[in-house]
C-alpha atoms as a PDB file:
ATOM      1  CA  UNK A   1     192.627 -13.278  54.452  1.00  0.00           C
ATOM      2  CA  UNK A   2     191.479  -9.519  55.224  1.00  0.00           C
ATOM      3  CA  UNK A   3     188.314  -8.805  56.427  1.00  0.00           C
ATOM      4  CA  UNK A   4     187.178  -6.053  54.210  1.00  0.00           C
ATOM      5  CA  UNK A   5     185.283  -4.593  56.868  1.00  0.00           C
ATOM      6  CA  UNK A   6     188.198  -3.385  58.681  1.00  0.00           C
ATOM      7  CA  UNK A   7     190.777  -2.049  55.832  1.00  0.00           C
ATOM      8  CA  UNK A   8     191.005   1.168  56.733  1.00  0.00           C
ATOM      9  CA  UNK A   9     191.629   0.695  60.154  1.00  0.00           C
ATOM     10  CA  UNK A  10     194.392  -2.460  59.331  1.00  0.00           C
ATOM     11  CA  UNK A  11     196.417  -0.060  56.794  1.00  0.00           C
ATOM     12  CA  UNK A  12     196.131   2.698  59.608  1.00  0.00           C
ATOM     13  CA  UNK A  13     197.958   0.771  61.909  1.00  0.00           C
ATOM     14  CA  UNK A  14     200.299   0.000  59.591  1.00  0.00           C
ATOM     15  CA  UNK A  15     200.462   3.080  58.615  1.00  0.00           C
ATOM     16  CA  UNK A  16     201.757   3.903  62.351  1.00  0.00           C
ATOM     17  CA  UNK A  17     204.294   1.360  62.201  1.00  0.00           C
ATOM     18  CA  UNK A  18     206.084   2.470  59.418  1.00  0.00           C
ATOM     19  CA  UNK A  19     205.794   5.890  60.696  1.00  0.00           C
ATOM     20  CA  UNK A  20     207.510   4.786  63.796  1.00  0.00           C
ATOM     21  CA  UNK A  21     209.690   2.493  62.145  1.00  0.00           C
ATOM     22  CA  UNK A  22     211.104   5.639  60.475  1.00  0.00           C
ATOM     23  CA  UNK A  23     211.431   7.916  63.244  1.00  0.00           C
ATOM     24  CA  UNK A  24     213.826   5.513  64.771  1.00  0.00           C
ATOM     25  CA  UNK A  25     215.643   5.320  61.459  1.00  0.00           C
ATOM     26  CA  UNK A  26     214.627   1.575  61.314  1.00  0.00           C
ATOM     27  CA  UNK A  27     214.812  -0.517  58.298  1.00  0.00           C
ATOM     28  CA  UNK A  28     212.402  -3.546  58.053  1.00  0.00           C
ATOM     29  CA  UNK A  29     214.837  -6.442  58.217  1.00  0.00           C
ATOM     30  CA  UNK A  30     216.149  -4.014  61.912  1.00  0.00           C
ATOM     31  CA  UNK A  31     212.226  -4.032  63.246  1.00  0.00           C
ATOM     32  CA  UNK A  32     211.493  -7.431  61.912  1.00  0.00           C
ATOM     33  CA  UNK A  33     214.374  -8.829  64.127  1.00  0.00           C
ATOM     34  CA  UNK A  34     214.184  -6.904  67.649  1.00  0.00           C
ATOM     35  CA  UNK A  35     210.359  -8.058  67.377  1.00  0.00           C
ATOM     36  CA  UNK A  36     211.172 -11.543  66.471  1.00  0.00           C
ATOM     37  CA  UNK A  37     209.376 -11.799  63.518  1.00  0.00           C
ATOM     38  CA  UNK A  38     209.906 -12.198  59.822  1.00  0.00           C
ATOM     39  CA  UNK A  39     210.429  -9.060  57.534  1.00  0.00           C
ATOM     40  CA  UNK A  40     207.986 -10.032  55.137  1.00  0.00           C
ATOM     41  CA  UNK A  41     205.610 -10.807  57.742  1.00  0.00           C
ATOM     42  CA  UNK A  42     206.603  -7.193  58.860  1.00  0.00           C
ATOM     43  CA  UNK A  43     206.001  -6.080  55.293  1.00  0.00           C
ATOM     44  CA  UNK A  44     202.422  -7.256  55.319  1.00  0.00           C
ATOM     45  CA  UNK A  45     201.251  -5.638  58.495  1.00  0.00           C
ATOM     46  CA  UNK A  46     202.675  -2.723  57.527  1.00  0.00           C
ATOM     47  CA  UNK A  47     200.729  -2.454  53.813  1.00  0.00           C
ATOM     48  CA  UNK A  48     197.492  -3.674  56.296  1.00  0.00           C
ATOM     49  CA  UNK A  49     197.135  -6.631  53.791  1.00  0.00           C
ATOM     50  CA  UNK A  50     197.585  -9.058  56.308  1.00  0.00           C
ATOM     51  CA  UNK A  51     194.868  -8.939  58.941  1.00  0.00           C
ATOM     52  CA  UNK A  52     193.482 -12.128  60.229  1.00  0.00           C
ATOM     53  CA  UNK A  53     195.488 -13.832  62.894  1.00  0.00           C
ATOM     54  CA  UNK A  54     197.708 -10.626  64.042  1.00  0.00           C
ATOM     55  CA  UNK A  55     197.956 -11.578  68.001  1.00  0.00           C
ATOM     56  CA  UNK A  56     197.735  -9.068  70.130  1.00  0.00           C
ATOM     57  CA  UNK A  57     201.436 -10.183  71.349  1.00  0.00           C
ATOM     58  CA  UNK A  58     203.279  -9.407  67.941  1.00  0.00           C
ATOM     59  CA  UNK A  59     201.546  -5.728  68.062  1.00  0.00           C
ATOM     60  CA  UNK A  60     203.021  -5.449  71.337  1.00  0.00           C
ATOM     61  CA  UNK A  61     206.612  -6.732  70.587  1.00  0.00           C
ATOM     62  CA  UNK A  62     206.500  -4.604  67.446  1.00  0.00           C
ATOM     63  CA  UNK A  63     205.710  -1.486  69.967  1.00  0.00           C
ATOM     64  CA  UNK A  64     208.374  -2.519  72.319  1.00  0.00           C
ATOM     65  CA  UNK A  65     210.447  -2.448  69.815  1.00  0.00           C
ATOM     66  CA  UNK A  66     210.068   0.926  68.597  1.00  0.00           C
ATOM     67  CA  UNK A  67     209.802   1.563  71.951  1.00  0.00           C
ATOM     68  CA  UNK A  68     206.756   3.123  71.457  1.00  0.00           C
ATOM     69  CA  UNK A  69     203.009   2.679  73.836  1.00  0.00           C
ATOM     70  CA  UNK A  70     200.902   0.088  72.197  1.00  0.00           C
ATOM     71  CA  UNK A  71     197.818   2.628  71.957  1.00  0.00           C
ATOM     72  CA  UNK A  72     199.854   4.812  69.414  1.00  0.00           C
ATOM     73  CA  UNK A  73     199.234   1.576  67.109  1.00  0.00           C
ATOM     74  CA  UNK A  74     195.476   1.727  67.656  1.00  0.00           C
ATOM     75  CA  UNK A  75     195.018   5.551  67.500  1.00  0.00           C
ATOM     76  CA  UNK A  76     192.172   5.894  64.823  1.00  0.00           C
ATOM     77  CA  UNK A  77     191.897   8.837  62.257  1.00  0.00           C
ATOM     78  CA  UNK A  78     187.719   8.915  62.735  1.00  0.00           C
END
């Protein structure tokens, strides 16, 4: 379930992922699997519809993936 409280800021870091996804000319199903997770769990954190339970782990092998600094996830548009 998504706490409603914190939409923005869960579709802004999905927002980031995608972007980075992209920029390494990364489909889904390619980030899904070098982070170990599934694609439509991917799918979901990238849309910011799935919030609640999002360990801080799978945002960091999702950034180690892109081979990006975690904090570039969390940068916030204020």
């Amino acid at each position: 379930m998504l706490d409603s409280s914190f939409t923005r800021e869960y579709k802004q870091i999905g927002a980031k992922i995608v972007y980075y996804r992209r920029l390494k000319g990364y489909t889904q199903e390619t980030l899904a699997f070098k982070a170990g997770i599934s694609t439509s769990y991917l799918s979901r954190i990238e849309r910011g519809t799935y919030a609640t339970g999002i360990s801080l782990s799978t945002f960091m092998k999702i950034a180690k993936a892109l081979d990006v600094d975690i904090s570039k996830l969390f940068e916030m548009d204020f």
